[in-house]
N, C-alpha and C. Protein backbone atom coordinates (compact mmCIF):
# COMPACT_ATOMS: atom_id res chain seq x y z
N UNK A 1 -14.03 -17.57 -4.06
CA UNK A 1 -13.90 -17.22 -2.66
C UNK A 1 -14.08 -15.71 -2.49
N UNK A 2 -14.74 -15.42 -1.02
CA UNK A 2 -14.87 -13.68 -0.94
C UNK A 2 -14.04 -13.74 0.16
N UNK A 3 -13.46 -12.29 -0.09
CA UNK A 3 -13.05 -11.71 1.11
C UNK A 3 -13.11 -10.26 1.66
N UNK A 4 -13.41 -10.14 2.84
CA UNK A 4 -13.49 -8.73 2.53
C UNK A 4 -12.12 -7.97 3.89
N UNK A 5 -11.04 -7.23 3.34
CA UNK A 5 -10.33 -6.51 3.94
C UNK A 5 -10.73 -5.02 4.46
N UNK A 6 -10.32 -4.65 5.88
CA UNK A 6 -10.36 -3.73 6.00
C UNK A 6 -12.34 -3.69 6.36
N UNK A 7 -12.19 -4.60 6.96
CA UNK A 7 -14.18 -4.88 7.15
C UNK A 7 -14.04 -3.93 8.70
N UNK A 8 -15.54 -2.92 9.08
CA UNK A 8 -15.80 -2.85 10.24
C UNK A 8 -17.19 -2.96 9.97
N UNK A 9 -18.27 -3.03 11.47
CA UNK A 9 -19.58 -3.15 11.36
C UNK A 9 -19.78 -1.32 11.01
N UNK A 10 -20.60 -1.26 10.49
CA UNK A 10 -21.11 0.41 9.56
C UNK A 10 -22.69 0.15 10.20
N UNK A 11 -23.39 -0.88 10.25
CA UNK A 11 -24.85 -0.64 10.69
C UNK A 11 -24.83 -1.71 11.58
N UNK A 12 -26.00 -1.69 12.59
CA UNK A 12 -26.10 -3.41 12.76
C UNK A 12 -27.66 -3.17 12.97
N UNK A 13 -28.07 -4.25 13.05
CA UNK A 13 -29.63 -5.39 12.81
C UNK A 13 -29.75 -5.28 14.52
N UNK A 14 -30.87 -4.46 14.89
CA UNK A 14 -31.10 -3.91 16.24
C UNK A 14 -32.40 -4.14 16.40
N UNK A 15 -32.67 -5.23 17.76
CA UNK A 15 -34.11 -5.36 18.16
C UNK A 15 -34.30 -4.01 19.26
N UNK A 16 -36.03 -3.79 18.96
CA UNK A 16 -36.33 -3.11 19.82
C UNK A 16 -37.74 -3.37 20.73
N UNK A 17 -38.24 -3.73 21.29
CA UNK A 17 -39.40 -3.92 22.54
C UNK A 17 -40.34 -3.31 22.05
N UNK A 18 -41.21 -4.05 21.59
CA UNK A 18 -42.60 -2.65 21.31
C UNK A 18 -43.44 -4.17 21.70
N UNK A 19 -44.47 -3.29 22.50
CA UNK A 19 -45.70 -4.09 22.87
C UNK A 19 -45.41 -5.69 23.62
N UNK A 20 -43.94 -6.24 23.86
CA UNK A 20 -43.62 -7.41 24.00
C UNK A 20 -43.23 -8.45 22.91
N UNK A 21 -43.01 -7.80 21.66
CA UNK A 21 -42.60 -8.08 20.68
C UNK A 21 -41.30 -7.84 20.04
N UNK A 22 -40.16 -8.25 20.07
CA UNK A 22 -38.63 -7.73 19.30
C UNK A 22 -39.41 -7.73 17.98
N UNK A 23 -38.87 -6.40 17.62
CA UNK A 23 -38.94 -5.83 15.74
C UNK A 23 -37.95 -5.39 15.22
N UNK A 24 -37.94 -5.98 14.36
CA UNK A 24 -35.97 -5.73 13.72
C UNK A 24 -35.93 -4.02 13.45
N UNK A 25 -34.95 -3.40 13.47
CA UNK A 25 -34.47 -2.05 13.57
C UNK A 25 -35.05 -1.59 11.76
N UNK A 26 -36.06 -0.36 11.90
CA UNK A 26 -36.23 -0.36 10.25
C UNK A 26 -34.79 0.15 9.02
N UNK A 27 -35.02 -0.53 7.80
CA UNK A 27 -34.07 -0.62 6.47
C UNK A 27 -33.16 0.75 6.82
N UNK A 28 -31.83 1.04 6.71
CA UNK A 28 -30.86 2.39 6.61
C UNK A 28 -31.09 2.62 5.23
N UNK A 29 -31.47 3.86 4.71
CA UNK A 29 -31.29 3.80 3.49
C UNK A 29 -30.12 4.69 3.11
N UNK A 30 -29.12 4.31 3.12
CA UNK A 30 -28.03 5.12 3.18
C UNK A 30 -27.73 4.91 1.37
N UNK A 31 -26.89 5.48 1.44
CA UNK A 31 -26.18 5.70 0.09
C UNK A 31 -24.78 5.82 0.53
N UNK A 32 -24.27 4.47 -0.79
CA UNK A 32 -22.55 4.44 -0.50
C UNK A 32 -22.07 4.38 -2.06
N UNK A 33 -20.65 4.43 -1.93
CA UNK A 33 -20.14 4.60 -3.47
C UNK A 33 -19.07 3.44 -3.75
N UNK A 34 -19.12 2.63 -4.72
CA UNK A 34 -18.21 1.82 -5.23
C UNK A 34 -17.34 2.12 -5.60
N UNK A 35 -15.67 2.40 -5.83
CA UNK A 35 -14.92 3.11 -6.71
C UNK A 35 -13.97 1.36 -7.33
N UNK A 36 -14.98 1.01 -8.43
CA UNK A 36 -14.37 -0.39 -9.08
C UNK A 36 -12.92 0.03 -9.76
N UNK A 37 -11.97 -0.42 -9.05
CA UNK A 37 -10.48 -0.88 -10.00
C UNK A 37 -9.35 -1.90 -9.97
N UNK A 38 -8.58 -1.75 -10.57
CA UNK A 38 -7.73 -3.49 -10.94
C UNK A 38 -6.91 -3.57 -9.81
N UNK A 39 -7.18 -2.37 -8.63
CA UNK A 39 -5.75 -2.69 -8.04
C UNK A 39 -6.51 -1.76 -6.47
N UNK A 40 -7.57 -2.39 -6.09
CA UNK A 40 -8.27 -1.43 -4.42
C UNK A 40 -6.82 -1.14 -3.54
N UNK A 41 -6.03 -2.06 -3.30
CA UNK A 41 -5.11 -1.07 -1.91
C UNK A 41 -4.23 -0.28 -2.63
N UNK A 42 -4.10 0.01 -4.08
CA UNK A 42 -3.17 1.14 -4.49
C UNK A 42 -3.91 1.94 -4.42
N UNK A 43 -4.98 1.99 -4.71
CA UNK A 43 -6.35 2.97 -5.08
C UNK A 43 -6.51 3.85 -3.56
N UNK A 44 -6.18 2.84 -2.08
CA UNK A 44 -6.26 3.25 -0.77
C UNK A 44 -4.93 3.88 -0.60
N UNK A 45 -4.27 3.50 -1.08
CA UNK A 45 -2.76 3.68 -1.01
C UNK A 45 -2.70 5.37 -1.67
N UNK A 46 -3.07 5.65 -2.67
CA UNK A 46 -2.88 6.68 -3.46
C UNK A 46 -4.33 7.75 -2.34
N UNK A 47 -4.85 7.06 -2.05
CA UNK A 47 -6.46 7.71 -1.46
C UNK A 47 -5.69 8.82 -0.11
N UNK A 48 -4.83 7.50 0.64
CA UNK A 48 -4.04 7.90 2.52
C UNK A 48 -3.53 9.07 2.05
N UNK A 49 -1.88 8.93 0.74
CA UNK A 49 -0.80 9.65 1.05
C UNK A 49 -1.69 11.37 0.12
N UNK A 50 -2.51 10.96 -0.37
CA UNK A 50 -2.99 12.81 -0.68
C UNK A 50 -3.90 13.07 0.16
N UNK A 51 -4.21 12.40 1.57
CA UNK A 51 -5.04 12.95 2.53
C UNK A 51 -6.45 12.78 2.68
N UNK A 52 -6.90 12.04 1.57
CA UNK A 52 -8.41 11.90 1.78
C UNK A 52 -8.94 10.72 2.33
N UNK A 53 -8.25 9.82 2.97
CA UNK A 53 -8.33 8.72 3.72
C UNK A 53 -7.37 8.37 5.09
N UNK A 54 -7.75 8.14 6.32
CA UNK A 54 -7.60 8.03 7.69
C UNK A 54 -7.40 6.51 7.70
N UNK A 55 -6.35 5.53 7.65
CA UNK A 55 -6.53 4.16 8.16
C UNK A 55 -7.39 4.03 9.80
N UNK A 56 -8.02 3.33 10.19
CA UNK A 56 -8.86 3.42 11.29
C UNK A 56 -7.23 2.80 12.24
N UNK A 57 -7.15 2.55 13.42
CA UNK A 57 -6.11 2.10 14.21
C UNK A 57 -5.84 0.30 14.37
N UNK A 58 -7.08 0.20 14.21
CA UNK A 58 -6.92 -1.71 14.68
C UNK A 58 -6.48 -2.22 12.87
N UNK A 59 -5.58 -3.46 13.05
CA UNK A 59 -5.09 -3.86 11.83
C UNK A 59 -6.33 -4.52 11.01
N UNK A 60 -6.38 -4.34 9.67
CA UNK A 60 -7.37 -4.22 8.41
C UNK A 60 -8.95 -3.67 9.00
N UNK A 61 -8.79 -2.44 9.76
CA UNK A 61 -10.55 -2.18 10.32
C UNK A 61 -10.97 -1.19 9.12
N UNK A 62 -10.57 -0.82 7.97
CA UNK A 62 -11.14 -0.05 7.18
C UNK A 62 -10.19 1.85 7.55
N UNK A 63 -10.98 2.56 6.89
CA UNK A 63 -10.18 4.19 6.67
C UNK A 63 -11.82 4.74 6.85
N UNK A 64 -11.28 6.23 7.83
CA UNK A 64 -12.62 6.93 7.89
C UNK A 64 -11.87 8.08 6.97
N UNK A 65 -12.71 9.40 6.80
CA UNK A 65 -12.55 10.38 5.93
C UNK A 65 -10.52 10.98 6.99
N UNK A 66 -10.52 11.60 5.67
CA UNK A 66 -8.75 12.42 5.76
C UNK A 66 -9.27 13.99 6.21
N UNK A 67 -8.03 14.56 6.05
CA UNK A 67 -8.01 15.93 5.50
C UNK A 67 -9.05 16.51 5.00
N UNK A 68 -8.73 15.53 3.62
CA UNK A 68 -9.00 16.43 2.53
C UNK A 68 -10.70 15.86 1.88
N UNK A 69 -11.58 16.52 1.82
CA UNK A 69 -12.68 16.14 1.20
C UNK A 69 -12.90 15.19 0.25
N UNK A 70 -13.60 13.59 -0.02
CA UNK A 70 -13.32 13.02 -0.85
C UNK A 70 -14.78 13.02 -1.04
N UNK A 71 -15.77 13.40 -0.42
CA UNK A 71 -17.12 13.74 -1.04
C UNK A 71 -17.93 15.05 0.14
N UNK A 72 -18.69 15.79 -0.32
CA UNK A 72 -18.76 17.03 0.32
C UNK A 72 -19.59 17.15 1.46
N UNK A 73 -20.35 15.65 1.68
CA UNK A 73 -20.78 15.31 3.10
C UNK A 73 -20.42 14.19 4.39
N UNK A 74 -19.39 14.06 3.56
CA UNK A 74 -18.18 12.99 4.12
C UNK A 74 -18.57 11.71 4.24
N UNK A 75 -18.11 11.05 4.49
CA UNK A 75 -18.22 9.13 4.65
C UNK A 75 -18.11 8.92 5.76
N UNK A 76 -18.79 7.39 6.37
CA UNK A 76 -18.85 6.64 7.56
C UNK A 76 -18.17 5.69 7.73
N UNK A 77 -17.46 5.26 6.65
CA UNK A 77 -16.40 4.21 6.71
C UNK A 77 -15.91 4.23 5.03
N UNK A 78 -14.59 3.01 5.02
CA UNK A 78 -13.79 2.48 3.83
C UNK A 78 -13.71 1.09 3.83
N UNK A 79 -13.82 0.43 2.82
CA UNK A 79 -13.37 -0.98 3.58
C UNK A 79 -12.87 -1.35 1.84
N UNK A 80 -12.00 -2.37 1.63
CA UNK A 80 -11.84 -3.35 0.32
C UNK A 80 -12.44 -4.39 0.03
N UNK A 81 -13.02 -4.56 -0.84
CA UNK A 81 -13.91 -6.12 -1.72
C UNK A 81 -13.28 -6.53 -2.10
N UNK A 82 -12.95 -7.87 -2.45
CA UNK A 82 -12.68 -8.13 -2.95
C UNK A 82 -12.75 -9.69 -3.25
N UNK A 83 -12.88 -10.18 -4.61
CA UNK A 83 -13.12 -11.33 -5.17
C UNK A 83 -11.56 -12.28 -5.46
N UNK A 84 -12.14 -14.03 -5.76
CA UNK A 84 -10.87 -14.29 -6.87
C UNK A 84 -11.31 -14.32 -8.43
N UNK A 85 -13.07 -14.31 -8.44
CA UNK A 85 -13.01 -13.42 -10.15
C UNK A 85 -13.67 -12.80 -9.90
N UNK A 86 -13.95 -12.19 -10.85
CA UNK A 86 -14.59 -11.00 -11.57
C UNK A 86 -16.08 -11.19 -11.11
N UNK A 87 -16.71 -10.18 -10.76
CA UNK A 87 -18.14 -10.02 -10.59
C UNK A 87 -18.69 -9.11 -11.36
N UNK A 88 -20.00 -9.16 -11.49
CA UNK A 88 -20.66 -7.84 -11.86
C UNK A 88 -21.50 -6.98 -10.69
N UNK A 89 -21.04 -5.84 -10.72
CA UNK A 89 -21.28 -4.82 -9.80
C UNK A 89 -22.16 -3.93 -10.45
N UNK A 90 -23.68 -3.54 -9.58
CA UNK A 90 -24.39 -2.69 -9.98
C UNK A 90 -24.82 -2.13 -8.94
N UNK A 91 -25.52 -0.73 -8.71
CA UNK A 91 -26.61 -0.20 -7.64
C UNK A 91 -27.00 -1.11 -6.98
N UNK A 92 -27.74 -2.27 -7.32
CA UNK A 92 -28.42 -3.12 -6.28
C UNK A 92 -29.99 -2.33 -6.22
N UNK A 93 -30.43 -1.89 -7.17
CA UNK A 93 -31.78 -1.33 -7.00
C UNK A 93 -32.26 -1.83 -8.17
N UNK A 94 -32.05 -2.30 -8.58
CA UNK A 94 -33.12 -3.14 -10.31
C UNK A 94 -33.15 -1.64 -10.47
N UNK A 95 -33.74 -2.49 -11.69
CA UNK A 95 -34.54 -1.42 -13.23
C UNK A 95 -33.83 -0.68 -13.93
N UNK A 96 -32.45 -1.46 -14.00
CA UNK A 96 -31.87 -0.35 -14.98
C UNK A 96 -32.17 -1.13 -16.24
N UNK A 97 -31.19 -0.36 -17.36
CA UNK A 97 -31.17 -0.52 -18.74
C UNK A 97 -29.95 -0.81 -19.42
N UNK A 98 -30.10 -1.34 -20.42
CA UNK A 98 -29.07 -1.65 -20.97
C UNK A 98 -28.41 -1.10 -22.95
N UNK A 99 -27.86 -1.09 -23.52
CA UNK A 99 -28.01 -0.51 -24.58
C UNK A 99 -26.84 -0.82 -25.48
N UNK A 100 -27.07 -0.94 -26.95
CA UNK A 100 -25.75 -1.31 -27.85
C UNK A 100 -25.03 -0.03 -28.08
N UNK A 101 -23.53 -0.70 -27.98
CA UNK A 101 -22.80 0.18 -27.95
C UNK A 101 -22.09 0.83 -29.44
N UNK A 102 -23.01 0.30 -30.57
CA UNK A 102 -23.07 0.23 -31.71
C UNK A 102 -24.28 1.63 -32.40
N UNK A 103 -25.31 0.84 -32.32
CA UNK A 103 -26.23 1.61 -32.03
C UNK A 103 -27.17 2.32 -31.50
N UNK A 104 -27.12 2.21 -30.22
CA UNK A 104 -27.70 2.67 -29.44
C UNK A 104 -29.05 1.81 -28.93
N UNK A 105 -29.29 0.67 -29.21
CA UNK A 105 -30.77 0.36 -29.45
C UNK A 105 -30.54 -0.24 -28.07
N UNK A 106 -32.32 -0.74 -27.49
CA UNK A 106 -32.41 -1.05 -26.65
C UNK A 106 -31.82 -2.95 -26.07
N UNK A 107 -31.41 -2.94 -24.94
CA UNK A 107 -30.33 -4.82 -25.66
C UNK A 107 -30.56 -5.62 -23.83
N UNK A 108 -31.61 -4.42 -22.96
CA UNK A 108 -31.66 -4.82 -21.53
C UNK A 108 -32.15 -6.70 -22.07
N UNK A 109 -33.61 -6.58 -22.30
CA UNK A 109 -33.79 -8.37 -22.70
C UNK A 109 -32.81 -9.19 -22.95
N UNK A 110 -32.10 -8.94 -23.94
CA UNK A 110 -31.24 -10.29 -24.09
C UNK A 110 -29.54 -9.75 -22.82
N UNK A 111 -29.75 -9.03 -21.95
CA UNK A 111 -28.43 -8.67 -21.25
C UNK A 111 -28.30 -10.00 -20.08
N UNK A 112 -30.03 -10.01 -19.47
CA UNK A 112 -30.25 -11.04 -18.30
C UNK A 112 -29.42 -12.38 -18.65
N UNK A 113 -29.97 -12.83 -19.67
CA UNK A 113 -29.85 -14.43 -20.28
C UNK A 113 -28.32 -14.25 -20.45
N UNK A 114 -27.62 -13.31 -21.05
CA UNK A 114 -25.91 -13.03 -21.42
C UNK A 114 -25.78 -13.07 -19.85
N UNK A 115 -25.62 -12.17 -19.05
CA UNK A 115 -25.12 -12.42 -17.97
C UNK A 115 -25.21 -13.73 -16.68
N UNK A 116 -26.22 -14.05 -17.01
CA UNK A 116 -26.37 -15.56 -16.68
C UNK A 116 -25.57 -16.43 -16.98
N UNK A 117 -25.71 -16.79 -18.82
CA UNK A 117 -24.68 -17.31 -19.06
C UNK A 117 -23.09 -17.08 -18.74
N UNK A 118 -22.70 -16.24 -18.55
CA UNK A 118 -21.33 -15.81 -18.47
C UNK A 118 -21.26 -16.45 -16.78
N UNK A 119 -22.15 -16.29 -15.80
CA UNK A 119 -21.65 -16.11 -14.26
C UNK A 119 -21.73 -18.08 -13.97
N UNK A 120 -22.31 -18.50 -15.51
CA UNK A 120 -21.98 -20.52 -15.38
C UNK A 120 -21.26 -20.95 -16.27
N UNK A 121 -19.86 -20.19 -16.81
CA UNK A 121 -18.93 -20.37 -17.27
C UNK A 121 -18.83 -19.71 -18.88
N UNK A 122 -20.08 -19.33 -19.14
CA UNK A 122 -19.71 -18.78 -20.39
C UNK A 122 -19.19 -17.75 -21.40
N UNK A 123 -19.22 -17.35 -22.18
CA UNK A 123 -18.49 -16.05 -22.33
C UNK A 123 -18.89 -15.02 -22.17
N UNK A 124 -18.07 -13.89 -21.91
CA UNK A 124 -18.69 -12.68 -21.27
C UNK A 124 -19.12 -11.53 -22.41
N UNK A 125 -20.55 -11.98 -22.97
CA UNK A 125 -20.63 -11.53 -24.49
C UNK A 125 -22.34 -11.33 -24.50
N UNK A 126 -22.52 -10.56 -25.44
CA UNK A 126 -24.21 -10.57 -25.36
C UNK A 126 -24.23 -10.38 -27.42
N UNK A 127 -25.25 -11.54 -27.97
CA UNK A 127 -25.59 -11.42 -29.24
C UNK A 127 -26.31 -10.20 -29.29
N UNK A 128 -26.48 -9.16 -29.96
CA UNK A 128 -26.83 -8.23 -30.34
C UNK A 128 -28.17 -8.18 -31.57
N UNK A 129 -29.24 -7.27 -30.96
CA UNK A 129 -30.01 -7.19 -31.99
C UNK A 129 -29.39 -6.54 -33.61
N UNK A 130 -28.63 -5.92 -33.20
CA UNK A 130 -27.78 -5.21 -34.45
C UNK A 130 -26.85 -5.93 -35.04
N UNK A 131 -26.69 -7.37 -34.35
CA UNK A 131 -26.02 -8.38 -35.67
C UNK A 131 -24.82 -8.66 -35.08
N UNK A 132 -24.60 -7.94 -34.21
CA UNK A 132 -22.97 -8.06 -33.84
C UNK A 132 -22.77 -8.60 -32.59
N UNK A 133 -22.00 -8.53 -31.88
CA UNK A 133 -21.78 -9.19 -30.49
C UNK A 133 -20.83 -8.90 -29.90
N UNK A 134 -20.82 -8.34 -28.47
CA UNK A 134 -20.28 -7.30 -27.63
C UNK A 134 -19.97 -8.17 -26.33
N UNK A 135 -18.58 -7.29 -25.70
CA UNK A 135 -18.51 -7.48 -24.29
C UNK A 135 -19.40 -7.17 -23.34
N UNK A 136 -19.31 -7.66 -22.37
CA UNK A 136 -20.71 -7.03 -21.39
C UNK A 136 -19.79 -6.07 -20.78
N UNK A 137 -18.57 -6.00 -20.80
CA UNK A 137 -18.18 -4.48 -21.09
C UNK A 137 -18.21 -3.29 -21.66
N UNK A 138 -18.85 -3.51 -22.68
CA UNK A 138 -18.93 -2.44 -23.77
C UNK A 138 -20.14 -1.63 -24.03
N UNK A 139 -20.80 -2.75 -22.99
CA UNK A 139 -22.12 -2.05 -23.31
C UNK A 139 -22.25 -0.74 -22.78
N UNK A 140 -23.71 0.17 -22.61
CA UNK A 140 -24.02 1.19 -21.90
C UNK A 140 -25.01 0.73 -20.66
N UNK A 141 -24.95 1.05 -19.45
CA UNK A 141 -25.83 1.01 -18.53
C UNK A 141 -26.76 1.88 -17.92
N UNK A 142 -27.59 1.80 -17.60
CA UNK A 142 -27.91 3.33 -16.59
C UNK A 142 -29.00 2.46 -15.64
N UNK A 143 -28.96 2.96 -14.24
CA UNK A 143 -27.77 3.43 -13.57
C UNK A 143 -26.38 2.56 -14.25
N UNK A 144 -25.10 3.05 -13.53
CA UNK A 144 -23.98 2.55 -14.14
C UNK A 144 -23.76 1.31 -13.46
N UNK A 145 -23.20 0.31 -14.28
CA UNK A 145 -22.56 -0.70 -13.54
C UNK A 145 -21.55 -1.29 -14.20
N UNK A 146 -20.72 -1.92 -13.35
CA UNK A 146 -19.07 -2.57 -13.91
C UNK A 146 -19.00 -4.25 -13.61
N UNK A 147 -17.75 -4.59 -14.34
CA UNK A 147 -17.12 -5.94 -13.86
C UNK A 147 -15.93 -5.29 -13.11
N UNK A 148 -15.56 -6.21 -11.97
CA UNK A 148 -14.07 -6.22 -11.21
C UNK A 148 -14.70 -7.10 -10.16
N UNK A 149 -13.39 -7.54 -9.82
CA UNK A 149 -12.50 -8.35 -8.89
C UNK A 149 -12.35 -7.56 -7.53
N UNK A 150 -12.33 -6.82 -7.32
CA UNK A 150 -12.38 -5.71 -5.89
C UNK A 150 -12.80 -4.37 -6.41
N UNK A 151 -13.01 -3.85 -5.27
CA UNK A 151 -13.49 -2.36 -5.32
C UNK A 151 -13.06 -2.05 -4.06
N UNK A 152 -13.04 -0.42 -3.76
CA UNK A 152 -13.35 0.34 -2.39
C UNK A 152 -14.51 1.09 -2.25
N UNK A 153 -15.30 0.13 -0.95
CA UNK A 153 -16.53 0.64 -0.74
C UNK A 153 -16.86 2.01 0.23
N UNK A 154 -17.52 2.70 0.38
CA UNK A 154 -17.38 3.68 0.94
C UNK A 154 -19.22 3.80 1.58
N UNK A 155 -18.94 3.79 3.05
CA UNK A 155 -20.71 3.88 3.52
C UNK A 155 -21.09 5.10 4.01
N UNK A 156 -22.35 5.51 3.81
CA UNK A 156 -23.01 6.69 4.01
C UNK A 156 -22.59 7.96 4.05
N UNK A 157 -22.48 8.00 2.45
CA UNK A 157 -21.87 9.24 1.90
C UNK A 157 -22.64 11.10 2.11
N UNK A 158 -24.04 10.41 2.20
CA UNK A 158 -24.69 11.65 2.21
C UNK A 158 -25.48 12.29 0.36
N UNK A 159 -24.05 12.50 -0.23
CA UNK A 159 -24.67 12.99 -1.26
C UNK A 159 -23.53 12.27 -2.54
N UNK A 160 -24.54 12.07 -3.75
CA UNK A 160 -23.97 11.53 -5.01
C UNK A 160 -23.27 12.50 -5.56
N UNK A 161 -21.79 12.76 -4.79
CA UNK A 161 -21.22 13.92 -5.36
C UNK A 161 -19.46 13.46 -4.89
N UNK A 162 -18.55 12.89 -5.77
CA UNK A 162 -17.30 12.88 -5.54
C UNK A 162 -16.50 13.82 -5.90
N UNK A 163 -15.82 14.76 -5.03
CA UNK A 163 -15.18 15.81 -5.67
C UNK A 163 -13.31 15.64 -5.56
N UNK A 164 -13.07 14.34 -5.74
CA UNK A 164 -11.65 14.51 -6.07
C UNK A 164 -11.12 14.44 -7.38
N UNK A 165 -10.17 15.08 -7.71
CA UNK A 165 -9.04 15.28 -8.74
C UNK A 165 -9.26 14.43 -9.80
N UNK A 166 -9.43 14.19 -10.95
CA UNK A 166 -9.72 13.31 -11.93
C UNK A 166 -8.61 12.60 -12.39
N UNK A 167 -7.36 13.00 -11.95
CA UNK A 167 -6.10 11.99 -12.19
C UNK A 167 -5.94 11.02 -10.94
N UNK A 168 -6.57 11.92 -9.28
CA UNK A 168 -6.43 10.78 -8.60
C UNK A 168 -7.81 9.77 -8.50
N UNK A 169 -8.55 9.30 -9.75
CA UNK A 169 -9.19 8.44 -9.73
C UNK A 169 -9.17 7.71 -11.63
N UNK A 170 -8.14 8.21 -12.07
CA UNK A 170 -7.98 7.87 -13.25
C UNK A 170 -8.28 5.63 -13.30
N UNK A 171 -8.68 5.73 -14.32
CA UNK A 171 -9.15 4.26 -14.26
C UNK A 171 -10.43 3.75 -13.58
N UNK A 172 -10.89 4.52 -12.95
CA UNK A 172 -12.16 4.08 -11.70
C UNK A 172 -12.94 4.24 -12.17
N UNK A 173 -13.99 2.99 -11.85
CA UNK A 173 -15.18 3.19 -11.97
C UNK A 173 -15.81 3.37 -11.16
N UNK A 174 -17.25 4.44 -11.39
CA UNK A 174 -17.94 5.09 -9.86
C UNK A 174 -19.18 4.60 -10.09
N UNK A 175 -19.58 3.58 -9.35
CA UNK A 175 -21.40 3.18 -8.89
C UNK A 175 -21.59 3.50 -7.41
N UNK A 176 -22.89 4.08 -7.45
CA UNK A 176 -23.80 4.95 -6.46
C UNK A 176 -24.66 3.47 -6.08
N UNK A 177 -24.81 3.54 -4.97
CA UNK A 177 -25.39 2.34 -4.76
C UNK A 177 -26.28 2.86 -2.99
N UNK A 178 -27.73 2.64 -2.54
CA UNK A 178 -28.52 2.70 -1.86
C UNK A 178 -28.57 1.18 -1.17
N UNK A 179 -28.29 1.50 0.22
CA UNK A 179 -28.77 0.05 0.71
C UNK A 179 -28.52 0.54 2.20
């Protein structure tokens, strides 16, 4: 099951009149940031009381920017993801890579078929050209990507640049994501 807390609309799908024709509003290419961890409303919770997050007024409508700077061209909204399992979370732009966390070698080919298997019940593991066999945690990504159960999403950041405190994001994982 999905749910998403703390949802507001951030874009919407806008006709416009040209020639006597509705044409859907062209792609936002915004850039937003994932901050994946085991626990999104402590993560909001810890985000409010040091100031870098605004709860919006209507009950679960999301948090606009605080005080205090949580990226240096500010955000358009906050909202919580969240799953009842585990997903895999990436950019959403293909073409990344994948790599052993052993030796470094290249492991994207056999990552597809592992993650497949894992998302129709199987284990969350990839055989390794290097003999061994790994979490699809363990691996290396680039761009970065994670497993979790929720995240706090953050829309149209402006720039791939988070400048808060490294204890107040201890545990987090950060994917940059275009859409």
């Amino acid at each position: 099951m999905f749910r998403v807390c703390g949802s507001r609309l951030l874009a919407a799908h806008v006709s416009l009149p040209q020639n006597g024709v509705d044409l859907p509003a062209p792609p936002r290419h915004q850039l937003g940031c994932l901050l994946l961890t085991e626990d999104a409303a402590a993560l909001t919770t810890r985000l409010e009381h040091n100031g870098y997050l605004r709860p919006l007024p209507e009950r679960d409508a999301g948090w606009v920017p605080g005080d205090r700077t949580l990226f240096p061209d500010g955000f358009a909204g906050a909202r919580i993801i969240a799953f009842d399992h585990e997903q895999f979370v990436s950019s959403g732009q293909g073409g990344f890579r994948v790599w052993c966390p052993v030796d470094a070698r290249n492991a994207t080919a056999r990552f597809v078929p592992a993650l497949e298997a894992w998302r129709r019940g199987g284990a969350r593991s990839l055989a390794c050209g290097c003999g061994g066999t790994h979490d699809l945690t363990a691996l290396t990504y680039r761009p970065d990507c994670g497993f979790a159960k929720e995240w706090l999403e953050f829309s149209d950041v402006g720039a791939a640049e988070l400048v808060a405190p490294d204890a107040l994001l201890e545990g987090v994982r950060v994917i940059w994501r275009r859409g």
